[in-house]
Protein backbone atom coordinates (compact mmCIF):
# COMPACT_ATOMS: atom_id res chain seq x y z
CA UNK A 1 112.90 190.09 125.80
CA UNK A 2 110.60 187.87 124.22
CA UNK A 3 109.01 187.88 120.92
CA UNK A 4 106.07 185.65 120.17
CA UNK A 5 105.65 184.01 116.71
CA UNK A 6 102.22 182.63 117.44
CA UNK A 7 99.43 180.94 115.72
CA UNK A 8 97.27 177.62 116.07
CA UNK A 9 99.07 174.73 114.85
CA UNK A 10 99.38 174.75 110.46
CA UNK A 11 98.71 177.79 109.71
CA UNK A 12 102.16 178.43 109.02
CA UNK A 13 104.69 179.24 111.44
CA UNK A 14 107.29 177.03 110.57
CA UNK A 15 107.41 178.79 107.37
CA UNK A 16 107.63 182.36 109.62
CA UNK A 17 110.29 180.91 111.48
CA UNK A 18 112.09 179.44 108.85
CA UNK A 19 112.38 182.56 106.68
CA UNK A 20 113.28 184.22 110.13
CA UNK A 21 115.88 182.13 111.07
CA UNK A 22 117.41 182.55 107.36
CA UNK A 23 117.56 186.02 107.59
CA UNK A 24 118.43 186.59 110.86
CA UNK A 25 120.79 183.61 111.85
CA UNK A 26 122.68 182.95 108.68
CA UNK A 27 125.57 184.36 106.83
CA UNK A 28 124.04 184.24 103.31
CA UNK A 29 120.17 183.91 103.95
CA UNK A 30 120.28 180.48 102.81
CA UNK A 31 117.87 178.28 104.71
CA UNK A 32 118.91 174.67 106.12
CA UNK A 33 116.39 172.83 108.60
CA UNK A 34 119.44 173.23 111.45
CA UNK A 35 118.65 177.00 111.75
CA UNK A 36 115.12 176.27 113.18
CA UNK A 37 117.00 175.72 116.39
CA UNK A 38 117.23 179.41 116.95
CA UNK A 39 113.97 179.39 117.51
CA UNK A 40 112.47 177.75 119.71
CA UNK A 41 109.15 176.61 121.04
CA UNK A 42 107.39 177.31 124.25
CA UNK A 43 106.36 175.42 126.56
CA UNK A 44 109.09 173.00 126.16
CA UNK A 45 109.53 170.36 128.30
CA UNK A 46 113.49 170.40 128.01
CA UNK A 47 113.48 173.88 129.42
CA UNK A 48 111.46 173.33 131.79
CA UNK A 49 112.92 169.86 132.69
CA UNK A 50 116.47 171.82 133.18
CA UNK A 51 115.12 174.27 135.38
CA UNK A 52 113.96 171.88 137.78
CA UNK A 53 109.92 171.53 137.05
CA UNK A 54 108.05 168.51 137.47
CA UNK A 55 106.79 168.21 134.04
CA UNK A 56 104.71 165.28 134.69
CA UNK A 57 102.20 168.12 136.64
CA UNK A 58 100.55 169.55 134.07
CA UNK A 59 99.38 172.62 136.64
CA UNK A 60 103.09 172.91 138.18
CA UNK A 61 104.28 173.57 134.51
CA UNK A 62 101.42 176.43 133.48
CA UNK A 63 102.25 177.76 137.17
CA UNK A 64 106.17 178.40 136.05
CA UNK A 65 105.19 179.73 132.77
CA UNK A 66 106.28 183.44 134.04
CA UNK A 67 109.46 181.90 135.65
CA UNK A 68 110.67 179.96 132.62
CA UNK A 69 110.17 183.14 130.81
CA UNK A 70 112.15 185.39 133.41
CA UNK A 71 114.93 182.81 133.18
CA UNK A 72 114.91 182.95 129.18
CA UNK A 73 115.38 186.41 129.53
CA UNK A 74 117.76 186.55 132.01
CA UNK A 75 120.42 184.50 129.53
CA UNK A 76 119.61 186.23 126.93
CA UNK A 77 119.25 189.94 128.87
CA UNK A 78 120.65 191.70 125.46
CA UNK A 79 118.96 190.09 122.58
CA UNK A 80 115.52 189.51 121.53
CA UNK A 81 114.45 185.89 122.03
CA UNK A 82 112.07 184.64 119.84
CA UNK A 83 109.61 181.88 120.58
CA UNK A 84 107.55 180.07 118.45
CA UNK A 85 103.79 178.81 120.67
CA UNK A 86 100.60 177.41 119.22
CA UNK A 87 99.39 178.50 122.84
CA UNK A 88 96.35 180.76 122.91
CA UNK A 89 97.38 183.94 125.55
CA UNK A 90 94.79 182.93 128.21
CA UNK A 91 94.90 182.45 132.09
CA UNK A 92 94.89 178.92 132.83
CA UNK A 93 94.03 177.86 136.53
CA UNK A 94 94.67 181.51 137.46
CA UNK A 95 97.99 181.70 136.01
CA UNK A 96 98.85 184.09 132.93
CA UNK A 97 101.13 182.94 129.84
CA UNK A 98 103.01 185.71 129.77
CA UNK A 99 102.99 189.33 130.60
CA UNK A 100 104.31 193.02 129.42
CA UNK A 101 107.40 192.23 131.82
CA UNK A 102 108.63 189.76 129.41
CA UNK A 103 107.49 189.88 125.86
CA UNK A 104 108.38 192.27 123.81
CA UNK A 105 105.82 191.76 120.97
CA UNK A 106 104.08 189.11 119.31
CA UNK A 107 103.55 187.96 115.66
CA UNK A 108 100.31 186.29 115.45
CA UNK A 109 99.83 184.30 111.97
CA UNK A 110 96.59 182.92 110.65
CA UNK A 111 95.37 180.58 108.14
CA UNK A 112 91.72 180.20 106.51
CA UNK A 113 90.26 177.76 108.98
CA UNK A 114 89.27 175.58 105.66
CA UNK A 115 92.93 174.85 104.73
CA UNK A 116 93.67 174.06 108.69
CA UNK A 117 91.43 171.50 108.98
CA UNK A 118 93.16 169.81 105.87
CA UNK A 119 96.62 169.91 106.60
CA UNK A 120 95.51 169.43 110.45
CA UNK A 121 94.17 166.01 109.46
CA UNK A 122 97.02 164.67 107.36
CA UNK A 123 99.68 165.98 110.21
CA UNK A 124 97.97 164.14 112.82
CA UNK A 125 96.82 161.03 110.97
CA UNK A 126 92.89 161.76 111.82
CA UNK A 127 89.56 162.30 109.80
CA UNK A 128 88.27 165.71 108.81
CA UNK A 129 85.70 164.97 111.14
CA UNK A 130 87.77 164.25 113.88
CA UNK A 131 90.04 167.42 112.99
CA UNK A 132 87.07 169.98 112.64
CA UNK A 133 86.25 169.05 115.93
CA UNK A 134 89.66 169.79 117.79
CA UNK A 135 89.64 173.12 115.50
CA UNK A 136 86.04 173.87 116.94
CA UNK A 137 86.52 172.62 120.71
CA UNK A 138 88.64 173.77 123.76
CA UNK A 139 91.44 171.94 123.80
CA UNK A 140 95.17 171.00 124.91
CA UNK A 141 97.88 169.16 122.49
CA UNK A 142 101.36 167.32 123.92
CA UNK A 143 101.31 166.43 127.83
CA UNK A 144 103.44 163.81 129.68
CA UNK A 145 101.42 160.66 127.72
CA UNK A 146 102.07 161.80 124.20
CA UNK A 147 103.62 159.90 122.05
CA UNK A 148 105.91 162.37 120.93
CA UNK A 149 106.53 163.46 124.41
CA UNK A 150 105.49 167.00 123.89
CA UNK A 151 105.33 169.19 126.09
CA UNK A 152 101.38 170.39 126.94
CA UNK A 153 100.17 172.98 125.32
CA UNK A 154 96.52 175.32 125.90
CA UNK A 155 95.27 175.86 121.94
CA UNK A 156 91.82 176.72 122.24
CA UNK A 157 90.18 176.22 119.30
CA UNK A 158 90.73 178.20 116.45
CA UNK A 159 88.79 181.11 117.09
CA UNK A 160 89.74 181.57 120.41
CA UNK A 161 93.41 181.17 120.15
CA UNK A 162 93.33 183.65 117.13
CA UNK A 163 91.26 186.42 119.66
CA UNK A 164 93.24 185.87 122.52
CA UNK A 165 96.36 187.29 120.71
CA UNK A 166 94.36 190.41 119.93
CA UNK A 167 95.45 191.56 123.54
CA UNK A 168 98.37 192.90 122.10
CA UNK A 169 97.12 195.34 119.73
CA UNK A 170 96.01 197.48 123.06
CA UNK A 171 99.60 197.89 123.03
CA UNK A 172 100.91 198.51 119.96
CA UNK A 173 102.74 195.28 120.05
CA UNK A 174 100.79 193.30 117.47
CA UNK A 175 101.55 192.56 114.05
CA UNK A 176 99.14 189.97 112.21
CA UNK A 177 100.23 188.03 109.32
CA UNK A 178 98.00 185.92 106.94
CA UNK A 179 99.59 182.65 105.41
CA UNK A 180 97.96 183.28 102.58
CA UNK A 181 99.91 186.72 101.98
CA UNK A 182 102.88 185.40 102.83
CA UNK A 183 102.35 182.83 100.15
CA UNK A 184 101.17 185.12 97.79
CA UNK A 185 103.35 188.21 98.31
CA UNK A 186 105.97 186.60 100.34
CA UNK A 187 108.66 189.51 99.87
CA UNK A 188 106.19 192.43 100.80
CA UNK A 189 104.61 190.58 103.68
CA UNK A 190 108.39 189.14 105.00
CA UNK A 191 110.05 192.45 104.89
CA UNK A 192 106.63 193.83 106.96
CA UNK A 193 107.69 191.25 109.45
CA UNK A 194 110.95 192.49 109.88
CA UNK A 195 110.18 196.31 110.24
CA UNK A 196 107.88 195.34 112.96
CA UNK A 197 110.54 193.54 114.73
CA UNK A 198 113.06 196.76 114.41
CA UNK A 199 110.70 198.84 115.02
CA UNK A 200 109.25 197.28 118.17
CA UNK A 201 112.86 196.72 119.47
CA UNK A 202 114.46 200.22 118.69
CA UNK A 203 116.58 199.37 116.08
CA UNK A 204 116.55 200.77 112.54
CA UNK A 205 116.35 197.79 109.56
CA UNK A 206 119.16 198.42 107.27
CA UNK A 207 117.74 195.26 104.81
CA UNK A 208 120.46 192.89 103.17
CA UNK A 209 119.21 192.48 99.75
CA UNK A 210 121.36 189.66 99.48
CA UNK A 211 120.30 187.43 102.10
CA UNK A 212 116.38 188.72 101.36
CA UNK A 213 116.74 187.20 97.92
CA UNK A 214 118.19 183.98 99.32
CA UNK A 215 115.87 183.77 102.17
CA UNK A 216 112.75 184.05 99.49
CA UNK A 217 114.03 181.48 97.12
CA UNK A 218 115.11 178.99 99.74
CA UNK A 219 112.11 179.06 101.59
CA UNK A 220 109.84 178.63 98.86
CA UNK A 221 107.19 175.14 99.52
CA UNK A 222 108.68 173.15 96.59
CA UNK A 223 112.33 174.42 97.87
CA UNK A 224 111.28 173.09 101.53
CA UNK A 225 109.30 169.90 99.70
CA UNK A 226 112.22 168.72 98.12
CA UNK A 227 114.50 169.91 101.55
CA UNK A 228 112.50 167.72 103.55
CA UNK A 229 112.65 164.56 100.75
CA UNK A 230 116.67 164.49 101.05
CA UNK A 231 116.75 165.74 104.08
CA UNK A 232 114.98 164.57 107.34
CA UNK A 233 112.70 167.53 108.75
CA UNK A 234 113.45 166.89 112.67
CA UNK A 235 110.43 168.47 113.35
CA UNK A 236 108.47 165.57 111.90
CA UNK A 237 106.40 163.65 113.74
CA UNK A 238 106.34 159.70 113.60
CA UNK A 239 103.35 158.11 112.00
CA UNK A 240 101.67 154.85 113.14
CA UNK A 241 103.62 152.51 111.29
CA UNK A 242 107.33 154.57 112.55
CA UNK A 243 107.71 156.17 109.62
CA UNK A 244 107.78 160.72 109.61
CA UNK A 245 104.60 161.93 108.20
CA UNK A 246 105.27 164.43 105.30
CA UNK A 247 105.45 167.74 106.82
CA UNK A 248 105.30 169.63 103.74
CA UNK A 249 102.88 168.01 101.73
CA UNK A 250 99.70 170.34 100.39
CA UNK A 251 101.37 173.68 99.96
CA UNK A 252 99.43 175.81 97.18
CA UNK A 253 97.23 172.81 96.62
CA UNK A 254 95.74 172.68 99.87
CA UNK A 255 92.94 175.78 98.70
CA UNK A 256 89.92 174.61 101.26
CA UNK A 257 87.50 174.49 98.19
CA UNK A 258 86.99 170.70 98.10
CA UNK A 259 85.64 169.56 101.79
CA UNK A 260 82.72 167.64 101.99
CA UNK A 261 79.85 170.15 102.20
CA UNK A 262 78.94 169.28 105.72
CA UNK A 263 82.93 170.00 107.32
CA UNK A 264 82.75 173.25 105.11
CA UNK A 265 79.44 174.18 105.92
CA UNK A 266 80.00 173.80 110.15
CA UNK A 267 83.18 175.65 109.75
CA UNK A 268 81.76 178.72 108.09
CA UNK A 269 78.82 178.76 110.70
CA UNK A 270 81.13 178.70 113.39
CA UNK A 271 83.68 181.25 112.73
CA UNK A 272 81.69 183.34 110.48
CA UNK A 273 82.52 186.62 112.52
CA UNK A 274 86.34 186.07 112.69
CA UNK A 275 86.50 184.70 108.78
CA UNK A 276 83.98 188.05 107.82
CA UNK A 277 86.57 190.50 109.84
CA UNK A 278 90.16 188.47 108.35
CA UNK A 279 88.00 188.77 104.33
CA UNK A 280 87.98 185.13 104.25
CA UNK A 281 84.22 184.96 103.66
């Protein structure tokens, strides 16, 4: 079945997924950009493309969501799948993202709102101003028209796509993960990750010390900084002169503390109840 690593977009689950796929899809721990392939994102518009769905029809693709998901689970009946989404886990047009019948559990991971609205604006080439507002606003990313030819994908803003995921905690299939502890006790907070996942699934963790030590020093910012300088991260997305935007770029210097009073300000006032209950006012 299914497991969801989800989270609005840069708050830091490509570095979830990357420790992930060291541990779990690698002999030695060791992390290399190829093992992100293990997991995947959803939607995706190569799945969907393969299983027949017009993926030019925005509303045929949220319609299959379910199917896609049966079919995921149908080749992969014995392990546990997981999927990365920046999706927030509401109906759309009637139609449900996912359901008990096909997730197993879901990692939701969140980053101070303040930081998002940094990195969000250097990934995507905008102003703050213009980035506080898709972080405050309903809102879709990818579709037919982008110009990475992404696949469409139902955010929210960042409020709502955090709250949605609360649905799983009714139950017990919820496990949320700040960036910021996984930054600052990456160890502790990783190997909480990974009893979840056992746990969840049946299975007893028996940790490799080994491959924990290997995952935690290759998947370190300046490790994945300098990975992503000799190595092209093919997750990058293409600026407006061609050339891949630095994905890993702020890291520990990105603290939220310097925005222009006004962008800080509106951002506090807006998600004051969800930054009071996750201590980040």
């Amino acid at each position: 079945m299914i497991f969801w690593l989800a989270s609005y977009p840069k708050s830091g689950n490509t570095l979830i997924r990357s420790m992930l796929s060291a541990y779990l899809f690698s002999e030695d721990g060791k992390f290399e950009f190829s093992l992100l392939k293990n997991i995947k994102k959803f939607p995706d518009f190569g799945v969907f493309r393969n299983l027949g769905i017009d993926t030019s029809d925005e509303k045929e693709v949220v319609k299959k969501y379910i199917y896609v998901q049966q079919e995921i689970n149908k080749r992969d009946s014995n392990t546990i799948r997981l999927l990365k989404t920046h999706s927030a886990l509401n109906d759309i047009n009637g139609y449900k993202f996912t359901d008990l019948k096909n997730t197993l559990g879901a990692i939701y991971i969140v980053r101070d709102p303040r930081k998002v609205v940094l990195s969000y604006a250097n990934h995507s080439e905008i102003s703050l101003e213009e980035s506080l507002n898709r972080l405050t606003n309903m809102r879709t990313i990818g579709g037919i028209n982008d110009a990475q030819n992404q696949s469409v994908t139902h955010v929210g803003s960042w409020a709502s796509n955090y709250n949605s995921w609360k649905e799983f905690k009714k139950v017990d299939r919820y496990l949320l993960i700040k960036y910021e502890d996984l930054i600052l006790k990456p160890e502790e907070t990783f190997i909480s990750i990974l009893n979840f996942i056992y746990k969840i699934s049946n299975a007893k963790l028996v940790l490799n010390k080994k491959k924990l030590k290997n995952v935690l020093e290759t998947t370190t910012f300046e490790y994945l900084q300098n990975l992503e300088q000799k190595k092209n991260f093919p997750e990058a997305i293409k600026a407006k002169d061609g050339k891949n935007i630095t994905f890993f770029k702020y890291g520990n210097k990105n603290t939220g503390k310097n925005l222009p009073y006004i962008i800080n300000d509106t951002l506090e006032n807006i998600f004051q109840q969800e930054m009071k209950e996750l201590k980040y006012l």
